[in-house]
PDB file of N, CA and C in Angstrom:
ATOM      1  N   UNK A   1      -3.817   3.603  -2.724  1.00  0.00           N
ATOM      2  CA  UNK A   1      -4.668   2.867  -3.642  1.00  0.00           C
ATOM      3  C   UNK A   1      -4.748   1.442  -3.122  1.00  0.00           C
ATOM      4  N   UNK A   2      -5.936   0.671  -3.125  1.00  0.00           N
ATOM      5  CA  UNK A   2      -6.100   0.000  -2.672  1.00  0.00           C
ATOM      6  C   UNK A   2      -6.363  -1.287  -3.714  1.00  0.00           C
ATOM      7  N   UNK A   3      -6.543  -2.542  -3.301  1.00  0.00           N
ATOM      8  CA  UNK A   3      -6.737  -3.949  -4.549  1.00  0.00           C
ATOM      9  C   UNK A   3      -8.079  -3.170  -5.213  1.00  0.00           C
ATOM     10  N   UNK A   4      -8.768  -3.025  -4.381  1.00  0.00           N
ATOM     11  CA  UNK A   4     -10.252  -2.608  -5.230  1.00  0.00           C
ATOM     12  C   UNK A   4     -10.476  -1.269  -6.411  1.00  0.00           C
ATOM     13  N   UNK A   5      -9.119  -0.143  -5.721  1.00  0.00           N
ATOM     14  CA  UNK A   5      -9.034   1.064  -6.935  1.00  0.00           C
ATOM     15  C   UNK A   5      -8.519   0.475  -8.153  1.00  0.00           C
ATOM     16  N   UNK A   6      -7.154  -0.429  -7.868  1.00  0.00           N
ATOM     17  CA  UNK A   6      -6.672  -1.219  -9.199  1.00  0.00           C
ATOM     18  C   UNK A   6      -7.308  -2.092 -10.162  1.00  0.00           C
ATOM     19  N   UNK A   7      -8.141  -2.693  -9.561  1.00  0.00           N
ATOM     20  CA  UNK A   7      -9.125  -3.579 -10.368  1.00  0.00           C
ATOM     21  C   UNK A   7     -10.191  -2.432 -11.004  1.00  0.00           C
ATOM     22  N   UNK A   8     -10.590  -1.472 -10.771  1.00  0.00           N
ATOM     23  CA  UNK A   8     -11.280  -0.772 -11.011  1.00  0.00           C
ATOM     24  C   UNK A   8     -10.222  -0.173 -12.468  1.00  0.00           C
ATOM     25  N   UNK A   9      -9.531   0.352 -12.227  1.00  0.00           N
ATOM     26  CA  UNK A   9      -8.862   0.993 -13.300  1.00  0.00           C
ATOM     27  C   UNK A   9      -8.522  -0.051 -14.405  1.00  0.00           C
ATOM     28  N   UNK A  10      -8.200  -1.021 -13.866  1.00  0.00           N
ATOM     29  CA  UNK A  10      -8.005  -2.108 -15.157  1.00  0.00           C
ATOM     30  C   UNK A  10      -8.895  -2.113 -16.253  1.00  0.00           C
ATOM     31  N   UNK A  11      -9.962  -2.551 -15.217  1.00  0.00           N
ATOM     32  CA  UNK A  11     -11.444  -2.894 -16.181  1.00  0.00           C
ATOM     33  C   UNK A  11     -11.934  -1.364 -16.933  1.00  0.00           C
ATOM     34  N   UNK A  12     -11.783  -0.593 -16.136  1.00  0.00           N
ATOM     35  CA  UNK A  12     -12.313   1.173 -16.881  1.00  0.00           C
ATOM     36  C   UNK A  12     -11.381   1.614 -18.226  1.00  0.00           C
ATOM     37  N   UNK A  13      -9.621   1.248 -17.971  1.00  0.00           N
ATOM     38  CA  UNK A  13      -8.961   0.853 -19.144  1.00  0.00           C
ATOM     39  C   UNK A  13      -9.259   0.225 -20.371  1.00  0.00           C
ATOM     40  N   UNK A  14      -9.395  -1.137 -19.861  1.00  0.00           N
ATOM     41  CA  UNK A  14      -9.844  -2.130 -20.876  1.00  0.00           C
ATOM     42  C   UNK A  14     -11.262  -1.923 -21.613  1.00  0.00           C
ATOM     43  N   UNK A  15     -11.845  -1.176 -20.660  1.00  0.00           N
ATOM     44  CA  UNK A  15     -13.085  -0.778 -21.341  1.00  0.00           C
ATOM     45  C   UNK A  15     -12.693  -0.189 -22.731  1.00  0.00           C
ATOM     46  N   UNK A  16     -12.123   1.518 -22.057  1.00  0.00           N
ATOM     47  CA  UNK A  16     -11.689   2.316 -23.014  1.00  0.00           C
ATOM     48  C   UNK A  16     -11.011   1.872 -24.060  1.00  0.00           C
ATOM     49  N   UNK A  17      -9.860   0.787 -23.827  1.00  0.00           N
ATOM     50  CA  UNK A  17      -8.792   0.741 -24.690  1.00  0.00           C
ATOM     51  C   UNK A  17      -9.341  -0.327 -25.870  1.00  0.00           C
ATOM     52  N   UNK A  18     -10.250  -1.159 -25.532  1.00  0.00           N
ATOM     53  CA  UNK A  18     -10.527  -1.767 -26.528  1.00  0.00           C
ATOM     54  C   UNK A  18     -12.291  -2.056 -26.396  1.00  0.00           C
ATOM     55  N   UNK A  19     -13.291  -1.551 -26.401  1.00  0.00           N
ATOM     56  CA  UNK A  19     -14.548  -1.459 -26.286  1.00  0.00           C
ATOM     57  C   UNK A  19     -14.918  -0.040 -26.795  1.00  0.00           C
ATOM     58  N   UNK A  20     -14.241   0.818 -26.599  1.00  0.00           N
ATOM     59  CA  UNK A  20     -14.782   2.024 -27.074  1.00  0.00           C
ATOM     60  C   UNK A  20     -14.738   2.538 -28.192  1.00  0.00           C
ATOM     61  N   UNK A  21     -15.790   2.874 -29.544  1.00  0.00           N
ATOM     62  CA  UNK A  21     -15.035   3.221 -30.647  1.00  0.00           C
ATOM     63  C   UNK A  21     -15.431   4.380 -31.343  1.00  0.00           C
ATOM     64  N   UNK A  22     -15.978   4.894 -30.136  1.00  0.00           N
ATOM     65  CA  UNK A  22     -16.256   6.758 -30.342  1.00  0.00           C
ATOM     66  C   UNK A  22     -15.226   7.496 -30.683  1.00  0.00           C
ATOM     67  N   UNK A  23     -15.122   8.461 -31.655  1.00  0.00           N
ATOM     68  CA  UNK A  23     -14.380   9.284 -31.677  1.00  0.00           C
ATOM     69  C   UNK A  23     -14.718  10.449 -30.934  1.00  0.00           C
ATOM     70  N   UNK A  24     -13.443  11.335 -29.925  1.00  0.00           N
ATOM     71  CA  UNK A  24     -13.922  12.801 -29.388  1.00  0.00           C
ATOM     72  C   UNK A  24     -12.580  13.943 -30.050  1.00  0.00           C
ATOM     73  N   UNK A  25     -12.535  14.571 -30.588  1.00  0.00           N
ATOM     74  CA  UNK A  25     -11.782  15.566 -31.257  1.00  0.00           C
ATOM     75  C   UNK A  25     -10.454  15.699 -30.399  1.00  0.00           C
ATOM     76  N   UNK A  26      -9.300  15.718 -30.001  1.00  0.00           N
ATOM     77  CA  UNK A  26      -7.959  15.708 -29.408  1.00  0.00           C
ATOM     78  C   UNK A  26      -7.918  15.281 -28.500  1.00  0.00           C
ATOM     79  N   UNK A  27      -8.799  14.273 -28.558  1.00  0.00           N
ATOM     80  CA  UNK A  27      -8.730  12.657 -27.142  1.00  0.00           C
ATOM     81  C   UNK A  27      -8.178  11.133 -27.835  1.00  0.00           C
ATOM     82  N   UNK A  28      -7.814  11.176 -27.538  1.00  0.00           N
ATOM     83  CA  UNK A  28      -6.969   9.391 -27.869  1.00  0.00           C
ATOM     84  C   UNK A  28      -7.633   8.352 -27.018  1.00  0.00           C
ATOM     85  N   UNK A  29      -9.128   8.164 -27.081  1.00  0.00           N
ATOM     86  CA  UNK A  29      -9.597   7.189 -25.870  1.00  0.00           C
ATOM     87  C   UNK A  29      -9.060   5.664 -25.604  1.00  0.00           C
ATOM     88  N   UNK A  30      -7.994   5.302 -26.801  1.00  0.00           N
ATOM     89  CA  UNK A  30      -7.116   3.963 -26.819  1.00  0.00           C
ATOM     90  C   UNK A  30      -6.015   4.130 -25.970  1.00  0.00           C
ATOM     91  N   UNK A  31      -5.480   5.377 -25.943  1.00  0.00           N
ATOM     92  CA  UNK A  31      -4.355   5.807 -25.436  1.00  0.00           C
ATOM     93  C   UNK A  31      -4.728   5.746 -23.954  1.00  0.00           C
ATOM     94  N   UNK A  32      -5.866   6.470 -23.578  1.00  0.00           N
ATOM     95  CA  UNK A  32      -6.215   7.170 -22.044  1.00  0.00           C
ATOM     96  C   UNK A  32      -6.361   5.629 -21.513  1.00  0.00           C
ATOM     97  N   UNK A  33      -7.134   4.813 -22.344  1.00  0.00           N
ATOM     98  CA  UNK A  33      -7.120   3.156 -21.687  1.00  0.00           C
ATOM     99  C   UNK A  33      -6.147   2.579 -21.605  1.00  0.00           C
ATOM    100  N   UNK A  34      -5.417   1.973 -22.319  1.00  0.00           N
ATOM    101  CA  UNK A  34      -4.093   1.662 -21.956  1.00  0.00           C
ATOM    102  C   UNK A  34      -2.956   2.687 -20.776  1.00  0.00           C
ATOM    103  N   UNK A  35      -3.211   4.058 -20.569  1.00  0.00           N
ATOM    104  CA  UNK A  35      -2.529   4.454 -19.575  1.00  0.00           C
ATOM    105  C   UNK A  35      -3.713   4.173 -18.070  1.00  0.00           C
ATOM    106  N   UNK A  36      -4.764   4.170 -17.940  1.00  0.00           N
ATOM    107  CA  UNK A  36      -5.333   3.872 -16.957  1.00  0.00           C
ATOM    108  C   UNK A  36      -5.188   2.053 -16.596  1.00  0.00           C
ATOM    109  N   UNK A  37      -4.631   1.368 -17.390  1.00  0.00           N
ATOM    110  CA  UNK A  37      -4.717   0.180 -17.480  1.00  0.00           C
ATOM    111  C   UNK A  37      -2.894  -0.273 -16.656  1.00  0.00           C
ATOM    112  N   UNK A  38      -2.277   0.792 -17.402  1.00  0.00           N
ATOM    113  CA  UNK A  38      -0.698   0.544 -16.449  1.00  0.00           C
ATOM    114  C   UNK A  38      -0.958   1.213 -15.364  1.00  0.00           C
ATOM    115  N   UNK A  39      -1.488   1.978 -15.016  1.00  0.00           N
ATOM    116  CA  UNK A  39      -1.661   2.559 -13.974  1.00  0.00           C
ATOM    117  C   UNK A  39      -2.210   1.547 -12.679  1.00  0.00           C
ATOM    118  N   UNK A  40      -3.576   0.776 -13.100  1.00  0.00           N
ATOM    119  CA  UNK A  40      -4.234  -0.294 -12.155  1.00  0.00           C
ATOM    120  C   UNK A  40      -3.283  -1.193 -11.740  1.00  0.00           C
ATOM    121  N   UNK A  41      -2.068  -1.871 -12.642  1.00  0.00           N
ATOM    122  CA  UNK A  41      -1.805  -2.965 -12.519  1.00  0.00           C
ATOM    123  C   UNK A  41      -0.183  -2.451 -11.953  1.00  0.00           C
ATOM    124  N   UNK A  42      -0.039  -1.177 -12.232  1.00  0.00           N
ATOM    125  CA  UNK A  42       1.457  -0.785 -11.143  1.00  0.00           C
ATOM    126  C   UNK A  42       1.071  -0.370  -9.802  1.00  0.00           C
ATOM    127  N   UNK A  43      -0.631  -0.210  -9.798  1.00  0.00           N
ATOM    128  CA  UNK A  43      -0.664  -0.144  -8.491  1.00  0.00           C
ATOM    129  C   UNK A  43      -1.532  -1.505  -7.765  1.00  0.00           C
ATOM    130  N   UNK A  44      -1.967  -2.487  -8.251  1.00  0.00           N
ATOM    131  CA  UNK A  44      -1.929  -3.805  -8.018  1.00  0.00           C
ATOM    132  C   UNK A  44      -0.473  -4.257  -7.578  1.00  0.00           C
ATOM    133  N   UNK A  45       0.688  -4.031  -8.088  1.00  0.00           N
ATOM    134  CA  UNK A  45       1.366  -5.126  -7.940  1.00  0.00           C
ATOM    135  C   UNK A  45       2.236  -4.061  -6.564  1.00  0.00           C
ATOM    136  N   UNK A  46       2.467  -2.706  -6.597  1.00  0.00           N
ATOM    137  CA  UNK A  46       2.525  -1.944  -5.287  1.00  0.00           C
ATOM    138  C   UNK A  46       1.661  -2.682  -4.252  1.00  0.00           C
ATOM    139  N   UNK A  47       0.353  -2.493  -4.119  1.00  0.00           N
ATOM    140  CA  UNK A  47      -0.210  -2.625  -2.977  1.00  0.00           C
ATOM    141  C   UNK A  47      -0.061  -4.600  -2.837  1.00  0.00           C
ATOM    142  N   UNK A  48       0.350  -5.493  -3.499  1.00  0.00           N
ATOM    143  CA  UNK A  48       0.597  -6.678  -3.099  1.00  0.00           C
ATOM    144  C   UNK A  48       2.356  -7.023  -2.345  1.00  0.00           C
ATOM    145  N   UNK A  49       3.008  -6.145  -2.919  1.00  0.00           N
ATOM    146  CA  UNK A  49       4.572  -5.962  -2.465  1.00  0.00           C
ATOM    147  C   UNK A  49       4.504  -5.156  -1.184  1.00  0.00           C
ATOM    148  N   UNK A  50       3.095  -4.427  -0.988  1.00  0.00           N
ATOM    149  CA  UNK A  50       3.432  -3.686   0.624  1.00  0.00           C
ATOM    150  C   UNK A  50       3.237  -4.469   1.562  1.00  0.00           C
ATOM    151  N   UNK A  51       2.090  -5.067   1.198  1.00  0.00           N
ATOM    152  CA  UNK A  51       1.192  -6.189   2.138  1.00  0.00           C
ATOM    153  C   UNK A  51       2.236  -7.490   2.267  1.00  0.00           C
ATOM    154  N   UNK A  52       2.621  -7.719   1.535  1.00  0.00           N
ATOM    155  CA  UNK A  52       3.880  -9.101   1.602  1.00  0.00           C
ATOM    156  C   UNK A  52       4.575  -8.553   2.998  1.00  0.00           C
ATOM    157  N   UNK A  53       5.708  -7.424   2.492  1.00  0.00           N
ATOM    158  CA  UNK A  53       6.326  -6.713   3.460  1.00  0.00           C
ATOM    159  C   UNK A  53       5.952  -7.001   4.642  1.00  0.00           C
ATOM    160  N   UNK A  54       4.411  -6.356   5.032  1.00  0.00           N
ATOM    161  CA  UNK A  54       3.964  -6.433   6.376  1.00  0.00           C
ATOM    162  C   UNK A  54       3.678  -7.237   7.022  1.00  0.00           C
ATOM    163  N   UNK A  55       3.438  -8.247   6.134  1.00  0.00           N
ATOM    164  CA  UNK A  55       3.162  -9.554   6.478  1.00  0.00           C
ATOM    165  C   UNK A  55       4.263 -10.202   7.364  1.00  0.00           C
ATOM    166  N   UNK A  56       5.302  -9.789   6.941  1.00  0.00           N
ATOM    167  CA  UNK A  56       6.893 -10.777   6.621  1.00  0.00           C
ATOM    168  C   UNK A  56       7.441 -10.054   7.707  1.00  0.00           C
ATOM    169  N   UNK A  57       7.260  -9.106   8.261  1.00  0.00           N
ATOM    170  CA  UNK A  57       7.462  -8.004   9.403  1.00  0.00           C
ATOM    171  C   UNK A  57       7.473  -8.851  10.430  1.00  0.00           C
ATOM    172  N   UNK A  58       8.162  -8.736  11.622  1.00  0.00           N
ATOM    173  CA  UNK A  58       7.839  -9.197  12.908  1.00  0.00           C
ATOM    174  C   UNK A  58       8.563  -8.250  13.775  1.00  0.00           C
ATOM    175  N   UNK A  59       7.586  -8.274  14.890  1.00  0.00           N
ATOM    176  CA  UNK A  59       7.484  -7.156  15.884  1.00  0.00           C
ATOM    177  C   UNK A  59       8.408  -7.772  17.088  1.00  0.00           C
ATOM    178  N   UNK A  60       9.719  -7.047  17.826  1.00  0.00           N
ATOM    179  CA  UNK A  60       9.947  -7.645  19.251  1.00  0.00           C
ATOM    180  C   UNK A  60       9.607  -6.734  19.826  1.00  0.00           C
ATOM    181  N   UNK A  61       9.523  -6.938  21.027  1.00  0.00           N
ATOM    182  CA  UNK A  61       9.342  -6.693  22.389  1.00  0.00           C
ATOM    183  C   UNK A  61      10.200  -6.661  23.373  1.00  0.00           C
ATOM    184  N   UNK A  62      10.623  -5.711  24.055  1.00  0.00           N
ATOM    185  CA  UNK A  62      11.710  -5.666  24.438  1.00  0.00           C
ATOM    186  C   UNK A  62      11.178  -5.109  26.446  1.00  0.00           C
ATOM    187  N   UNK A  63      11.167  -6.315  27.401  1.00  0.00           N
ATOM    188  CA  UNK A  63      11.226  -5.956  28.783  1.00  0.00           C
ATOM    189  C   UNK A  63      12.162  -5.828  29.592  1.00  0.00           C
ATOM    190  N   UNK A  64      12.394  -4.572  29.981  1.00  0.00           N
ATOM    191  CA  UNK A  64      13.167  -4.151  30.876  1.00  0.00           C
ATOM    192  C   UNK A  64      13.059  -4.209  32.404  1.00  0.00           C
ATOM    193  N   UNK A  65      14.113  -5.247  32.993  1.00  0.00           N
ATOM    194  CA  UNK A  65      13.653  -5.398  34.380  1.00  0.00           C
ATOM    195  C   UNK A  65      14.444  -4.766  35.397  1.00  0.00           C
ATOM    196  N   UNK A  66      13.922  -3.694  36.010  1.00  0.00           N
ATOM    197  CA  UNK A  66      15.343  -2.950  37.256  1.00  0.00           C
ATOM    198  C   UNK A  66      15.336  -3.165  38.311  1.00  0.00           C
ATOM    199  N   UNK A  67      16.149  -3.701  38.986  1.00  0.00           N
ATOM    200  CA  UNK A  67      16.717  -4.512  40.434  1.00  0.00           C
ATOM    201  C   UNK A  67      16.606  -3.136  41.652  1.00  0.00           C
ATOM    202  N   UNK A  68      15.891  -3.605  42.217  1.00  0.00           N
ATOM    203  CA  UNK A  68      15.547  -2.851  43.282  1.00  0.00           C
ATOM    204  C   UNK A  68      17.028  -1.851  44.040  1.00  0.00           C
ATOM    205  N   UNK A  69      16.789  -0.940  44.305  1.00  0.00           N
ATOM    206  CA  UNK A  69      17.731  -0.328  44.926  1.00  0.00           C
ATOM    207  C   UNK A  69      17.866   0.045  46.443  1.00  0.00           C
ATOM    208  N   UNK A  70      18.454  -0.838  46.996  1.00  0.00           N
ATOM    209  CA  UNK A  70      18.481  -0.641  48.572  1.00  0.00           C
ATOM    210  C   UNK A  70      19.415   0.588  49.434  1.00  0.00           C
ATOM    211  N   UNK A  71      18.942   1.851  49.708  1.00  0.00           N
ATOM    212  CA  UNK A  71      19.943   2.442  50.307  1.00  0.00           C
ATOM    213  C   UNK A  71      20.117   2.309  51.847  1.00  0.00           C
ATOM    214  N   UNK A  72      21.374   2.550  52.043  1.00  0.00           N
ATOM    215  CA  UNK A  72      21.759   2.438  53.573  1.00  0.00           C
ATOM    216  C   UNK A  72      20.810   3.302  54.518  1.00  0.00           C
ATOM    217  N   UNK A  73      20.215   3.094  55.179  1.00  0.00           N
ATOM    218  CA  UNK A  73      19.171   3.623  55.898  1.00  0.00           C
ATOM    219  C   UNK A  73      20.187   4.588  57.033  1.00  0.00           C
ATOM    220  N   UNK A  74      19.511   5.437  57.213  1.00  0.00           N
ATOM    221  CA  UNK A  74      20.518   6.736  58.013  1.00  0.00           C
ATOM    222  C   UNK A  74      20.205   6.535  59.491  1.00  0.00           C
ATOM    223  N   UNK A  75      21.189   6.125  60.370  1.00  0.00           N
ATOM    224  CA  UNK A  75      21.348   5.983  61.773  1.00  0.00           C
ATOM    225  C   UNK A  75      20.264   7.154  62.720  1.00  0.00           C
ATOM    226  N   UNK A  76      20.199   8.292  61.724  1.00  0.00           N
ATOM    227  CA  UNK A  76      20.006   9.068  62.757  1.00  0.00           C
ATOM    228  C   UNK A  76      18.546   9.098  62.678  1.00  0.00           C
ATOM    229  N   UNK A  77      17.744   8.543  62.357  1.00  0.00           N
ATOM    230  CA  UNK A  77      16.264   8.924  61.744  1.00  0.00           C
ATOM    231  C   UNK A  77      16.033   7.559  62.848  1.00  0.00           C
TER     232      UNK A  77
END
């Protein structure tokens, strides 16, 4: 989920949870908004705690240098 799915769910929440005042027969549309509404903002504050992380990450690099190997060259050649 990304910043843009969370903001999305917020506002589709908030819609529901307090804009909507339809009744539908064994739907709780206050309820379904307020759970789409924790939902946006636990995954808002996820996707800002990953990105920190990665941010805060640093990469080494590690070069390995190998010293030439000289063998005794064979008399008979």
């Amino acid at each position: 989920m990304g910043i843009g799915a969370g903001i999305f769910l917020l506002a589709v929440g908030g819609v529901l949870a307090f804009g909507v005042s339809d009744r539908i027969s064994g739907v709780d549309l206050t309820m379904i908004g307020y759970i789409l509404m924790g939902a946006g903002a636990l995954g808002l504050i996820l996707v800002i705690l990953l990105n920190s992380q990665r941010s805060r990450s640093v990469g080494t690099h590690t070069t390995v240098i190998e010293e030439e190997r000289h063998t005794p060259r064979d008399p008979r050649i």
